[in-house]
C-alpha atoms as a PDB file:
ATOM      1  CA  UNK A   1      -1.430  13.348   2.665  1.00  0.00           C
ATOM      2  CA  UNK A   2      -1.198   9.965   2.175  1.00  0.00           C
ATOM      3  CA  UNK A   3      -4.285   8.106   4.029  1.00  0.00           C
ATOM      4  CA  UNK A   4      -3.399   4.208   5.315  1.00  0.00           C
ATOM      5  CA  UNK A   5      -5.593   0.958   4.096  1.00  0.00           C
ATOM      6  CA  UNK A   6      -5.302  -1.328   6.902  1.00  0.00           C
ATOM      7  CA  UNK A   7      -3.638  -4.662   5.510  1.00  0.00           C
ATOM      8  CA  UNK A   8      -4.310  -7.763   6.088  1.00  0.00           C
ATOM      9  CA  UNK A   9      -2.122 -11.187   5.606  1.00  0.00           C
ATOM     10  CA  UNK A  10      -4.499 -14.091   5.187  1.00  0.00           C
ATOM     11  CA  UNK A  11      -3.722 -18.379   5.219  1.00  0.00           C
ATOM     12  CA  UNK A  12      -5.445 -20.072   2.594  1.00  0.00           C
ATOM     13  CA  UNK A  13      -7.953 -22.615   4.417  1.00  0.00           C
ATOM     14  CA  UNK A  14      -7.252 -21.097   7.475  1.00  0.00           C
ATOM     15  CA  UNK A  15     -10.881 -20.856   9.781  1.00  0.00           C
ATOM     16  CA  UNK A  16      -9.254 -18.021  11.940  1.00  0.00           C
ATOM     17  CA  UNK A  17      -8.819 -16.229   8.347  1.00  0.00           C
ATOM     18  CA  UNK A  18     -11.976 -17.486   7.126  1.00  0.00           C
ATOM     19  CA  UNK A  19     -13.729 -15.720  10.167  1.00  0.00           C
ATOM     20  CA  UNK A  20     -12.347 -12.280   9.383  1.00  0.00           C
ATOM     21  CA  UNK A  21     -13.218 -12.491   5.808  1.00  0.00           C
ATOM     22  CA  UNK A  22     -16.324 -13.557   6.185  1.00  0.00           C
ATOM     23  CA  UNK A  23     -17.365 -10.571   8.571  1.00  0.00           C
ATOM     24  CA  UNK A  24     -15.515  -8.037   6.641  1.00  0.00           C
ATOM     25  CA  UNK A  25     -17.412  -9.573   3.021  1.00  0.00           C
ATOM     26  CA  UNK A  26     -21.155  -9.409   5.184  1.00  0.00           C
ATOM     27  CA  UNK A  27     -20.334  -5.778   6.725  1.00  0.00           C
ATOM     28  CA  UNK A  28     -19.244  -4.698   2.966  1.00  0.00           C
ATOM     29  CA  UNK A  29     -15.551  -3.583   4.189  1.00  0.00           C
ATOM     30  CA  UNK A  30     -13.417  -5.772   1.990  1.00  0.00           C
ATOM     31  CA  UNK A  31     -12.640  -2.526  -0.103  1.00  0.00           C
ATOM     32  CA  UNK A  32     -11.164  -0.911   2.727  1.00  0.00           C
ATOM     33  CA  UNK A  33      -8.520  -3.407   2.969  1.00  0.00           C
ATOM     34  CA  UNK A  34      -5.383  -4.828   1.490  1.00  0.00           C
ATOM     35  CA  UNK A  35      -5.419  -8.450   1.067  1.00  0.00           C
ATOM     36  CA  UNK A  36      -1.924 -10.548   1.330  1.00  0.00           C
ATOM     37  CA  UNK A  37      -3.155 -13.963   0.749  1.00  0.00           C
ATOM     38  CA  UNK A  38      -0.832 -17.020   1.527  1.00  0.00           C
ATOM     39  CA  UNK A  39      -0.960 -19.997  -0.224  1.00  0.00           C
ATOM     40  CA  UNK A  40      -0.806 -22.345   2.698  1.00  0.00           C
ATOM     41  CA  UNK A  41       0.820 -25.313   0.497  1.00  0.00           C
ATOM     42  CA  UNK A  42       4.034 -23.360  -1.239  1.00  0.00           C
ATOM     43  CA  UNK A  43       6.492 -23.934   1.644  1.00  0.00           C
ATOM     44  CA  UNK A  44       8.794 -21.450   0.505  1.00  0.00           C
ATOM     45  CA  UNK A  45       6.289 -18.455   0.319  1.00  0.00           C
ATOM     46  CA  UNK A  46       5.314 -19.531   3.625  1.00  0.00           C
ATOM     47  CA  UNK A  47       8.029 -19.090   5.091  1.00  0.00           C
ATOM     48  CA  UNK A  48       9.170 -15.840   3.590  1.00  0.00           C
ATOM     49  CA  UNK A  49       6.220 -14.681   5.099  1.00  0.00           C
ATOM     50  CA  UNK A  50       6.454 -16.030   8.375  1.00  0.00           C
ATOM     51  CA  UNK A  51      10.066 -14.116   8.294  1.00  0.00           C
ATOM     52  CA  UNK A  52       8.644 -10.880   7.293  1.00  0.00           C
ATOM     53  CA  UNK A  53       6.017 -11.374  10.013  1.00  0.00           C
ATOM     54  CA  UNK A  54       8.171 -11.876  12.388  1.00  0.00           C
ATOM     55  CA  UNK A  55      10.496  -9.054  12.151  1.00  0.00           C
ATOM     56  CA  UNK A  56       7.584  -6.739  11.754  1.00  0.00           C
ATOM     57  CA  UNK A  57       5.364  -8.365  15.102  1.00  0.00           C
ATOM     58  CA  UNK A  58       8.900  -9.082  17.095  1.00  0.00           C
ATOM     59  CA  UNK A  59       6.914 -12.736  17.858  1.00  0.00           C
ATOM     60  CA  UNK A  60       6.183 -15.842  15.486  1.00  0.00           C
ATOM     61  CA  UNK A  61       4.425 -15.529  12.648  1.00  0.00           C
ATOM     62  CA  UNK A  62       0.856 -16.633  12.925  1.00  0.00           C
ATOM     63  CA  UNK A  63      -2.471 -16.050  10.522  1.00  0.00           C
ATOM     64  CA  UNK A  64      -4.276 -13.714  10.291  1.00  0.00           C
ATOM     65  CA  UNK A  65      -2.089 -10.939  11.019  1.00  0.00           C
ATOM     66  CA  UNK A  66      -3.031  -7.454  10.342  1.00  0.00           C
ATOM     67  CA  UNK A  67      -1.665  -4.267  10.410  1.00  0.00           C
ATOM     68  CA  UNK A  68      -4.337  -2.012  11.439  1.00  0.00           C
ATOM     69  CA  UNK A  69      -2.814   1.436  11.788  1.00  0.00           C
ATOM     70  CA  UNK A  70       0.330   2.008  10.466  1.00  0.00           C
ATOM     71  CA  UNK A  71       2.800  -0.196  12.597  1.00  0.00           C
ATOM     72  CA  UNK A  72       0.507  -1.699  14.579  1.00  0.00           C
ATOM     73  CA  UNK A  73       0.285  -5.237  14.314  1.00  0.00           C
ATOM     74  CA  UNK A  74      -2.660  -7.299  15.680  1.00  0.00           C
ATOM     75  CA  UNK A  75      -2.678 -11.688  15.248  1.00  0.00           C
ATOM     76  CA  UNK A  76      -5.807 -12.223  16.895  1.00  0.00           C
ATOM     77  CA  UNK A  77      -8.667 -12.826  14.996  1.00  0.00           C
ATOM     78  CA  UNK A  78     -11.536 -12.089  17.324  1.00  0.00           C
ATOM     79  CA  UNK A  79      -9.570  -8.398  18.034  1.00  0.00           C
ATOM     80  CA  UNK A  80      -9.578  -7.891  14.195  1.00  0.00           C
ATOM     81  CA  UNK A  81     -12.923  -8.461  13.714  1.00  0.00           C
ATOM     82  CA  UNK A  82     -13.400  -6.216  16.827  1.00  0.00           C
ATOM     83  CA  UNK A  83     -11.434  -3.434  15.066  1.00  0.00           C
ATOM     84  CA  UNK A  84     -13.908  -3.197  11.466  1.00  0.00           C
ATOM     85  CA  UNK A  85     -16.829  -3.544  13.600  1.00  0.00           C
ATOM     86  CA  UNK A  86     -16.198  -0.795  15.575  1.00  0.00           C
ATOM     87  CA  UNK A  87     -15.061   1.377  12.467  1.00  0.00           C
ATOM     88  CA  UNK A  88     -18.299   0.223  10.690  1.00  0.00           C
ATOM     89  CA  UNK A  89     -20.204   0.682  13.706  1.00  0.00           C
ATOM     90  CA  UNK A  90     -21.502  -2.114  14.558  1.00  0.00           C
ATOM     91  CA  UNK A  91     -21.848  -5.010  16.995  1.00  0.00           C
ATOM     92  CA  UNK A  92     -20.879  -8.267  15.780  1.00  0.00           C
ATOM     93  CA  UNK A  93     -23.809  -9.856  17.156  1.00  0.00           C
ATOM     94  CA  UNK A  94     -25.534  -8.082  13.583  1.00  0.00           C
ATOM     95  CA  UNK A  95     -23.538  -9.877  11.511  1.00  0.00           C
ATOM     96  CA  UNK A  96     -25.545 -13.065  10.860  1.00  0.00           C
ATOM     97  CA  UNK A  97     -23.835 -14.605   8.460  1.00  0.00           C
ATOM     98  CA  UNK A  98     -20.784 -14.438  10.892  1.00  0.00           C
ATOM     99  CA  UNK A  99     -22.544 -15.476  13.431  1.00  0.00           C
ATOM    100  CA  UNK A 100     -23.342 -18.200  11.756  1.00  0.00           C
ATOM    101  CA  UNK A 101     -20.437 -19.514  10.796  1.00  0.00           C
ATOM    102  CA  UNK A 102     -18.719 -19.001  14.083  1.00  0.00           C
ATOM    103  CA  UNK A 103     -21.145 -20.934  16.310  1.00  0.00           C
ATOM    104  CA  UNK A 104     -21.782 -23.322  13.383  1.00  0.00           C
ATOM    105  CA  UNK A 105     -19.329 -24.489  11.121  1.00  0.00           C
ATOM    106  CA  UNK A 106     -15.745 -23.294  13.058  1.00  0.00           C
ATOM    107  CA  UNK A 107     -15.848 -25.074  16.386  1.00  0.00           C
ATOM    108  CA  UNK A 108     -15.933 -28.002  13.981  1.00  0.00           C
ATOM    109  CA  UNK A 109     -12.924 -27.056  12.012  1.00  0.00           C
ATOM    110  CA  UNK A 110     -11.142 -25.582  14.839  1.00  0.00           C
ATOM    111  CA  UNK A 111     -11.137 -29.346  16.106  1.00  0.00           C
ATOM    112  CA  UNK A 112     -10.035 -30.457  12.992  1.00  0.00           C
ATOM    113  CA  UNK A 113      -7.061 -28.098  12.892  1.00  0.00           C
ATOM    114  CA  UNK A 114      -6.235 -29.343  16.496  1.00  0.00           C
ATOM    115  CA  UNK A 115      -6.530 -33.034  15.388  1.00  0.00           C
ATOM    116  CA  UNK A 116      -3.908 -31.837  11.991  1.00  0.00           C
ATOM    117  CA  UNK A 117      -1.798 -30.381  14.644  1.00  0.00           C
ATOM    118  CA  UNK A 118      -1.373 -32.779  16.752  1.00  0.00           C
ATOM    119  CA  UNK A 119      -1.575 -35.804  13.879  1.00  0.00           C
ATOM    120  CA  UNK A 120       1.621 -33.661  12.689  1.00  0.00           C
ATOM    121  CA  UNK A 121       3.454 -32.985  15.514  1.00  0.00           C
ATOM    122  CA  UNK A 122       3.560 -37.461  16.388  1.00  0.00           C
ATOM    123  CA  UNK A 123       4.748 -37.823  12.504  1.00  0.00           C
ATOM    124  CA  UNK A 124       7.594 -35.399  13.331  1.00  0.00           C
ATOM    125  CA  UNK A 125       8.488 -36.868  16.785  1.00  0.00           C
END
């Protein structure tokens, strides 16, 4: 009987990505995982991705995305994290390190990636 690893399709320099990899590294999970990591840069392996994505979520492709049971796709971040810290059993509130980083260091680049949007969207217009 074959037993399923979760996957998980990860954005380089993405802070949504950042946030699940840094809780699954501090609650010692990242072995219980497959990583698909996305070079954020190469265009064309973007968007071979974002295809894939899509015809596996039925919606646009977004980061992270993770299929936590077998056909069961989840894009939200804050659910993923939700999902190992219930298997490890544990709140996130223990995670410190996580903790740290998301009332520290990602409202600032959240901004920042709102600010790139936007700065991108008036260069296309």
């Amino acid at each position: 009987m074959n037993v399923f690893t979760p996957k998980l399709y990860l954005k380089s320099n993405c802070p949504f990505c950042f946030k699940v990899i840094m809780f699954l590294t501090e609650t010692q999970q990242m072995d219980q995982v497959d990583i698909i990591r996305i070079e954020g840069n190469d265009e064309s392996e973007m968007n071979l991705y974002r295809q894939q994505l899509a015809a596996l979520t039925g919606a646009k492709a977004s980061f992270p995305t993770a299929e936590l049971t077998e056909n069961e796709y989840v894009t939200d971040s804050d659910a993923i994290v939700a999902f190992f810290a219930e298997r490890a059993g544990i709140n996130t509130d223990q995670a410190e390190g996580y903790q740290f980083y998301l009332n520290g260091l990602f409202p600032t680049y959240i901004a920042r990636f709102k600010e790139l949007k936007a700065l991108q969207a008036q260069l296309e217009a």
